[in-house]
C-alpha atoms as a PDB file:
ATOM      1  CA  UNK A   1      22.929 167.939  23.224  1.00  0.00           C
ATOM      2  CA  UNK A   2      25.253 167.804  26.153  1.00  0.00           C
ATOM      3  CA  UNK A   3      28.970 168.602  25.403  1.00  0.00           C
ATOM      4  CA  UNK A   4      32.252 168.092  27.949  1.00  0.00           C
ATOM      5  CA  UNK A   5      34.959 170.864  27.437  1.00  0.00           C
ATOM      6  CA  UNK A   6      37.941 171.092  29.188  1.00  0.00           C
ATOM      7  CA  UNK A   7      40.319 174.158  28.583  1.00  0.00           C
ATOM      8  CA  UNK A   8      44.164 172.969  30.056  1.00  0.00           C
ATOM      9  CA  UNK A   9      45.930 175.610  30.826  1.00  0.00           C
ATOM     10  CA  UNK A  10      49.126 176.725  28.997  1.00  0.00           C
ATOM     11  CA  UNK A  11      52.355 176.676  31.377  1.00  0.00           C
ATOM     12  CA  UNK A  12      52.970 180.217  33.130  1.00  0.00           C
ATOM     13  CA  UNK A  13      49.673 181.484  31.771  1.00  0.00           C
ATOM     14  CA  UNK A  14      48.747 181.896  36.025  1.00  0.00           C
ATOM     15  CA  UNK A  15      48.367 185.851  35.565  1.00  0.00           C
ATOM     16  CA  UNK A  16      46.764 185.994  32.595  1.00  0.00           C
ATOM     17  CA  UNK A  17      44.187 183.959  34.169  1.00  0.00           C
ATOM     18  CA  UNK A  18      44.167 185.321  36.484  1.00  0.00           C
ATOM     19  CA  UNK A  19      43.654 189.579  34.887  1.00  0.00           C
ATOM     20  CA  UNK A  20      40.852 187.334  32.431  1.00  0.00           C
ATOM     21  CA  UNK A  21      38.530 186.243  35.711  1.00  0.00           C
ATOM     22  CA  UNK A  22      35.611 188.303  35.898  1.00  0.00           C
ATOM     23  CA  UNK A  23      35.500 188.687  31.972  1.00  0.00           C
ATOM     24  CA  UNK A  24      35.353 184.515  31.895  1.00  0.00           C
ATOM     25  CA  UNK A  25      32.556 184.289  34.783  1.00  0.00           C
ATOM     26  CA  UNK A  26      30.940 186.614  32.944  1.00  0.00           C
ATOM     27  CA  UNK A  27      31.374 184.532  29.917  1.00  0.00           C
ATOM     28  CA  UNK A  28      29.861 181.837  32.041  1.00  0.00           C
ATOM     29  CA  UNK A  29      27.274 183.482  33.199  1.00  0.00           C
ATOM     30  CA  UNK A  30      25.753 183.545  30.446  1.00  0.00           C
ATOM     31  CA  UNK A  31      25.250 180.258  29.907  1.00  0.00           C
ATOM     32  CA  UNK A  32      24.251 179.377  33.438  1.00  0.00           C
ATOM     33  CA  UNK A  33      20.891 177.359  32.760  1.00  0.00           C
ATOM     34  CA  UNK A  34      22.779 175.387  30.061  1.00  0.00           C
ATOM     35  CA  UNK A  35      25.501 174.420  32.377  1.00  0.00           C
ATOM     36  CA  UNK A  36      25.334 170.687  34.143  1.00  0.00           C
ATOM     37  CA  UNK A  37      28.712 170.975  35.909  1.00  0.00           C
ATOM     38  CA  UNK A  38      31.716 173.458  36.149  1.00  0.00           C
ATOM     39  CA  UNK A  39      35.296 174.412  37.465  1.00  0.00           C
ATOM     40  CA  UNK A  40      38.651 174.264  37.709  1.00  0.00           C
ATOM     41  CA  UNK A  41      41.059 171.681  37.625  1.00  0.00           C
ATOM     42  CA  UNK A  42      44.098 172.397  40.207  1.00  0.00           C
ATOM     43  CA  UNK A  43      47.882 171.580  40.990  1.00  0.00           C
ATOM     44  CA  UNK A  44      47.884 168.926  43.828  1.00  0.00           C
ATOM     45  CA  UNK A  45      48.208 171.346  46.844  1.00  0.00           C
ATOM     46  CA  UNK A  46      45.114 173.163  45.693  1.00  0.00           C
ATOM     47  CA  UNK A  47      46.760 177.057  44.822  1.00  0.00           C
ATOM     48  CA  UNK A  48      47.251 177.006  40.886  1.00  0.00           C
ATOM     49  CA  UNK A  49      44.321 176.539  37.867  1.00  0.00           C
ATOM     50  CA  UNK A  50      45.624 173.824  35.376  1.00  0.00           C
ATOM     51  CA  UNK A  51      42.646 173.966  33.456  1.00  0.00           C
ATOM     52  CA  UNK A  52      38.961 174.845  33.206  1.00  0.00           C
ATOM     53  CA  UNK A  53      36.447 172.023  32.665  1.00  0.00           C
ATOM     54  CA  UNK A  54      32.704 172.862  31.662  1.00  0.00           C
ATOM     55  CA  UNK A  55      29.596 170.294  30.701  1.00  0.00           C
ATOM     56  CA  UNK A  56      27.233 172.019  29.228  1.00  0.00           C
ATOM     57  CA  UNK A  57      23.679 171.498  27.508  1.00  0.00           C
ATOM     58  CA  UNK A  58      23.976 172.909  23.970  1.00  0.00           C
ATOM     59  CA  UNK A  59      21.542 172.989  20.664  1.00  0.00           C
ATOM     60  CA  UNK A  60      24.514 171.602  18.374  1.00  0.00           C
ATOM     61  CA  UNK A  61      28.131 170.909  17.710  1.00  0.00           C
ATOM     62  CA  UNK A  62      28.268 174.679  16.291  1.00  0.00           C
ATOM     63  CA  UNK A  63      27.237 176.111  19.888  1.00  0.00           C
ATOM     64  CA  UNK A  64      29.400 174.088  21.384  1.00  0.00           C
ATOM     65  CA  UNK A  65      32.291 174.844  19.379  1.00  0.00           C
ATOM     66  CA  UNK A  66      31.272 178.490  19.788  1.00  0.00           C
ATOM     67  CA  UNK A  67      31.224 178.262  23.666  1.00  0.00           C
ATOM     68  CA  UNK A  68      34.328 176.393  23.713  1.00  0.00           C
ATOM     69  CA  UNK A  69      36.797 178.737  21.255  1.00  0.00           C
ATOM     70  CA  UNK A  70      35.296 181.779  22.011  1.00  0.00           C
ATOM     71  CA  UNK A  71      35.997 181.637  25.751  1.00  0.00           C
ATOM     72  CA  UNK A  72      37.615 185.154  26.677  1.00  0.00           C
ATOM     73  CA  UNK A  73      40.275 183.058  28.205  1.00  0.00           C
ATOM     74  CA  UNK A  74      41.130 181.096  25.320  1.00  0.00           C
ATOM     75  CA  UNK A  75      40.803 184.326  23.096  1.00  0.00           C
ATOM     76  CA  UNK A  76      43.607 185.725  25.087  1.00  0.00           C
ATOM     77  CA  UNK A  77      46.009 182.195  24.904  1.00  0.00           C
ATOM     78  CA  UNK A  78      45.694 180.939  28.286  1.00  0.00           C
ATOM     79  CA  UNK A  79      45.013 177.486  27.451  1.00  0.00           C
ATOM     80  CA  UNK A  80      47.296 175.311  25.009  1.00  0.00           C
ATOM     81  CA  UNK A  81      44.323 173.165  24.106  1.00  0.00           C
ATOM     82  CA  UNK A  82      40.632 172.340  24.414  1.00  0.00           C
ATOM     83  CA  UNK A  83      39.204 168.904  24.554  1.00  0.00           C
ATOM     84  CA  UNK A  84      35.638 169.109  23.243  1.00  0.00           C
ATOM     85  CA  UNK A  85      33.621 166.075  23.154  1.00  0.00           C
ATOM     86  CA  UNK A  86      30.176 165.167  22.987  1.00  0.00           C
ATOM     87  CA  UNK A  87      28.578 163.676  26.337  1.00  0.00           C
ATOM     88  CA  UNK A  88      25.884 162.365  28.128  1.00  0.00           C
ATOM     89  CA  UNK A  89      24.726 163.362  31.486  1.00  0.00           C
ATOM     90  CA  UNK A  90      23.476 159.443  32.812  1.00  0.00           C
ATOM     91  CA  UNK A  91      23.159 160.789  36.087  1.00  0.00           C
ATOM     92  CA  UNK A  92      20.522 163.044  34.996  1.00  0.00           C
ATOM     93  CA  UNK A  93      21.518 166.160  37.026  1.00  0.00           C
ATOM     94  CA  UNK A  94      23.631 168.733  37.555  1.00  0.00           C
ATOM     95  CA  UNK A  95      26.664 169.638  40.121  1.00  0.00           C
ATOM     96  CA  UNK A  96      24.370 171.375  42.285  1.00  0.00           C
ATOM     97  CA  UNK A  97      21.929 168.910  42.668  1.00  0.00           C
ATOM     98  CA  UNK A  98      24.656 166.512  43.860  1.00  0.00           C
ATOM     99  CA  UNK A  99      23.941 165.099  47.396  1.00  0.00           C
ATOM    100  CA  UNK A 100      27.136 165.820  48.886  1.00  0.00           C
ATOM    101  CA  UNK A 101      27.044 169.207  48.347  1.00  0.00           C
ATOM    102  CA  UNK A 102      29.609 171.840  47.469  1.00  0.00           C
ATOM    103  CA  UNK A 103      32.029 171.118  50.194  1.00  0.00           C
ATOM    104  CA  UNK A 104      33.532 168.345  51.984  1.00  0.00           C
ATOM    105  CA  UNK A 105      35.864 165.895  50.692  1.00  0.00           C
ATOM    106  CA  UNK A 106      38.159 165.953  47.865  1.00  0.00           C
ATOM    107  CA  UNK A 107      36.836 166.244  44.395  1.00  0.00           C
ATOM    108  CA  UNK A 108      38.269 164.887  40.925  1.00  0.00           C
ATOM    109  CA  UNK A 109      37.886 165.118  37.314  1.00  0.00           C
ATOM    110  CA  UNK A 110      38.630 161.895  36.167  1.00  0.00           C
ATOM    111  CA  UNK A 111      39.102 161.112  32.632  1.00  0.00           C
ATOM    112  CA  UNK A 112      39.374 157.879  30.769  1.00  0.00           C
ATOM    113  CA  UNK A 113      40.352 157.495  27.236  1.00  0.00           C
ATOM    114  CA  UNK A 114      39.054 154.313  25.202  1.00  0.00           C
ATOM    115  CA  UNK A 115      40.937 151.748  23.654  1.00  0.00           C
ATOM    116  CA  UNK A 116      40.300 151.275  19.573  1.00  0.00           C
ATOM    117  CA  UNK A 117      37.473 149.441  19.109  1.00  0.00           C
ATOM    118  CA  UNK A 118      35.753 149.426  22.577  1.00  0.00           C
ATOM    119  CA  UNK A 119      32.429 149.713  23.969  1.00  0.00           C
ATOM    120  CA  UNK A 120      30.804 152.297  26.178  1.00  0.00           C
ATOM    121  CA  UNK A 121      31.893 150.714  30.226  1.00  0.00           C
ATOM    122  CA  UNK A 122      28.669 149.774  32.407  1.00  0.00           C
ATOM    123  CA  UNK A 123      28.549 152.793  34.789  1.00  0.00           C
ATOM    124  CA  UNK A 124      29.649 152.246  38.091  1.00  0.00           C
ATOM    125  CA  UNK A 125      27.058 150.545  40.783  1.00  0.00           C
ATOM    126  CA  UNK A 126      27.893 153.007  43.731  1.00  0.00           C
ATOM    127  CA  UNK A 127      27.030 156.072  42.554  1.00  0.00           C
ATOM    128  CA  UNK A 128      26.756 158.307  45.793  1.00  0.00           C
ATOM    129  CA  UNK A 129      30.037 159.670  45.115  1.00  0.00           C
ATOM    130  CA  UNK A 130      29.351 160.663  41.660  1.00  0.00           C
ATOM    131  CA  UNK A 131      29.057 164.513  40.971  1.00  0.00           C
ATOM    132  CA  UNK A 132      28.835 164.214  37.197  1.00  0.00           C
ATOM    133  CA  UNK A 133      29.345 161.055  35.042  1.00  0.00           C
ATOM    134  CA  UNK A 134      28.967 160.050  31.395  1.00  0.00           C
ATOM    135  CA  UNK A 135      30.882 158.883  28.251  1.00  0.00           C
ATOM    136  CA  UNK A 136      32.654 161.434  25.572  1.00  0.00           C
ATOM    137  CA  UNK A 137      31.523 160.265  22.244  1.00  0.00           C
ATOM    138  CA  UNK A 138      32.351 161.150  18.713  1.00  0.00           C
ATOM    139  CA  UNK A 139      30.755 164.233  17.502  1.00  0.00           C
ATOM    140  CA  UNK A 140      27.975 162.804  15.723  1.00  0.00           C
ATOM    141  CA  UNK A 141      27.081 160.656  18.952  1.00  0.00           C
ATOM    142  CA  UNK A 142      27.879 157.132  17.695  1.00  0.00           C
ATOM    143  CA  UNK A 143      31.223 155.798  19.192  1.00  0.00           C
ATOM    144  CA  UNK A 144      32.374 155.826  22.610  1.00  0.00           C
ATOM    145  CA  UNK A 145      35.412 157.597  22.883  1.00  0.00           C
ATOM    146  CA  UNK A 146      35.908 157.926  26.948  1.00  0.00           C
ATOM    147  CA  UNK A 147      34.442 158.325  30.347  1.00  0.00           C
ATOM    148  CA  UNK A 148      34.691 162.524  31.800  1.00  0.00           C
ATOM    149  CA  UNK A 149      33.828 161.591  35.564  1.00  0.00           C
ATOM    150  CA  UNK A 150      33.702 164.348  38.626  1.00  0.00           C
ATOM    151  CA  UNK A 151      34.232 162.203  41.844  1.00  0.00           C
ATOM    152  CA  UNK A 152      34.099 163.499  45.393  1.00  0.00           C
ATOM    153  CA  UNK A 153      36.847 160.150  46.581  1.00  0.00           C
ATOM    154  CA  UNK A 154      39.893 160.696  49.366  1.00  0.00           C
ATOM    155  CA  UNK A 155      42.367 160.303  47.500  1.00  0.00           C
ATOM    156  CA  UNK A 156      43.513 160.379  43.822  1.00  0.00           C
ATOM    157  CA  UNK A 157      43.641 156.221  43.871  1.00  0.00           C
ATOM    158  CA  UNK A 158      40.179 155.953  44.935  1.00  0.00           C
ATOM    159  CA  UNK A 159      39.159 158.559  42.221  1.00  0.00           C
ATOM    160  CA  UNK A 160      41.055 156.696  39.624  1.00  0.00           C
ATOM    161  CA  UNK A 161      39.040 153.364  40.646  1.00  0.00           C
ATOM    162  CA  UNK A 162      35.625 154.918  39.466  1.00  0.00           C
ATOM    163  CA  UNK A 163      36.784 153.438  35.963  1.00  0.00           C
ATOM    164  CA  UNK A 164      37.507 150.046  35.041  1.00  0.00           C
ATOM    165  CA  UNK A 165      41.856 150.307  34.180  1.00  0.00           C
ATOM    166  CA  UNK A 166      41.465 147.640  31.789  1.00  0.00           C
ATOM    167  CA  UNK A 167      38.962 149.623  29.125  1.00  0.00           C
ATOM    168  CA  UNK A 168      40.854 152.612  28.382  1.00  0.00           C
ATOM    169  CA  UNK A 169      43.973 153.597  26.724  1.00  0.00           C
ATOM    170  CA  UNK A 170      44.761 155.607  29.572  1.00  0.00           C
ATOM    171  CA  UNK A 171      43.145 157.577  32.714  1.00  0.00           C
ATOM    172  CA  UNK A 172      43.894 160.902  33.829  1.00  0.00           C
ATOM    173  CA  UNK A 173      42.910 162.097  37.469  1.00  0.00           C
ATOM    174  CA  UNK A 174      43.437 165.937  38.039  1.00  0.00           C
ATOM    175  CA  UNK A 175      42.433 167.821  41.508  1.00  0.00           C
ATOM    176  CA  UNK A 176      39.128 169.875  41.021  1.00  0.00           C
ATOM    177  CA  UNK A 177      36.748 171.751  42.602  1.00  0.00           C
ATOM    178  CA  UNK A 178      32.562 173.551  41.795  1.00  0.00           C
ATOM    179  CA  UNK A 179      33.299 176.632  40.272  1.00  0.00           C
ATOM    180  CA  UNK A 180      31.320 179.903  39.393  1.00  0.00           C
ATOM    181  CA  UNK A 181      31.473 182.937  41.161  1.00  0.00           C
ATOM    182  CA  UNK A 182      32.713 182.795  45.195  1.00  0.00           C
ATOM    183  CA  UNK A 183      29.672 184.509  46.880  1.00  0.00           C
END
C-alpha cells in the first residue's frame, strides 16, 4: 500500500530541525527501498524547510501511521501537523527514476483537496513534467480525497495548472526539492 505523508513544519522550529537532521535521515534510511519520492518543502527563496513530504510503499495503515508519528522529528515537536493519506503511485515509479533528473528546473509539491462528493480527476495528458503523481484517498482506499503532485514547472502558476481548479476545494503549491542525504 502506498501512503503520502507530509510533516509541515511548526513556526520557529528552524533549529530544532535543524540539531534533528542526521537522526531523521537516519530515520529515512531505513526505509529507503519503501520510499517512491522524498523531501522538503521550502520558503519561496529556497533557504528555510516548511515541511517534510514522504510517499512511501507500506504493508498497512499501522506502518504507515508508525512511519509517520514516530519520525524523530515529529517526536521532538518540529512539525504542528501531519497529513497522512493513502495514495497511489499511477506513474508507476519513483523520484529517481524521473527523466528529468535531480536537478534543473524548479520543482513543486502540489496539492489539491476534493470537493464533497467528487470523483478521482483524469490524470493529466503531458506527463513529462511529472516527478510523482496520484490521488490521496480515504484510508480504506475507496473515496478520492485529493491529488499530492511533485512537478518540475517554472513557476508556481504553471505548477498549480497540473490540476484542474474547478475539482478541488482548494490547491496548495509549496517550493520543493529530492531529498535524502547531500553526497
Amino acid at each position: 500500500m502506498e501512503f503520502f505523508c507530509y510533516h509541515r513544519d511548526r513556526p520557529g522550529s528552524a533549529p530544532l530541525r535543524d540539531e534533528l537532521l542526521e537522526e531523521h535521515w537516519s530515520y529515512m534510511d531505513r526505509y529507503a527501498k519503501e520510499m517512491i519520492a522524498r523531501g522538503p518543502t521550502l520558503t519561496g527563496d529556497g533557504e528555510t524547510a516548511t515541511g517534510s513530504v514522504h510517499i512511501i510503499d507500506l504493508p498497512d495503515p499501522a506502518a504507515a501511521r508508525a512511519f509517520a508519528f514516530d519520525e524523530p522529528g515529529h517526536q521532538a515537536g518540529v512539525y504542528r501537523d501531519v497529513l497522512l493519506r493513502r495514495w497511489r503511485n499511477v506513474l508507476g515509479r519513483t523520484m529517481w527514476d524521473f527523466p528529468g533528473g535531480r536537478t534543473g528546473g524548479n520543482r513543486y509539491l502540489v496539492l489539491g483537496l476534493g470537493s464533497a462528493h467528487a470523483v478521482e480527476p483524469p490524470v493529466p495528458a503531458d506527463r513529462d513534467e511529472l516527478i510523482a503523481y496520484g490521488p490521496l484517498l480515504s484510508d480504506d482506499g475507496t473515496l478520492w480525497l485529493g491529488t499530492a503532485a511533485l512537478v518540475r514547472a517554472p513557476d508556481r502558476d504553471t505548477a498549480r495548472a497540473v490540476l484542474a481548479a474547478g475539482r478541488y476545494a482548494d490547491i496548495e503549491v509549496h517550493d520543493w526539492e529530492f531529498g535524502g542525504r547531500r553526497t
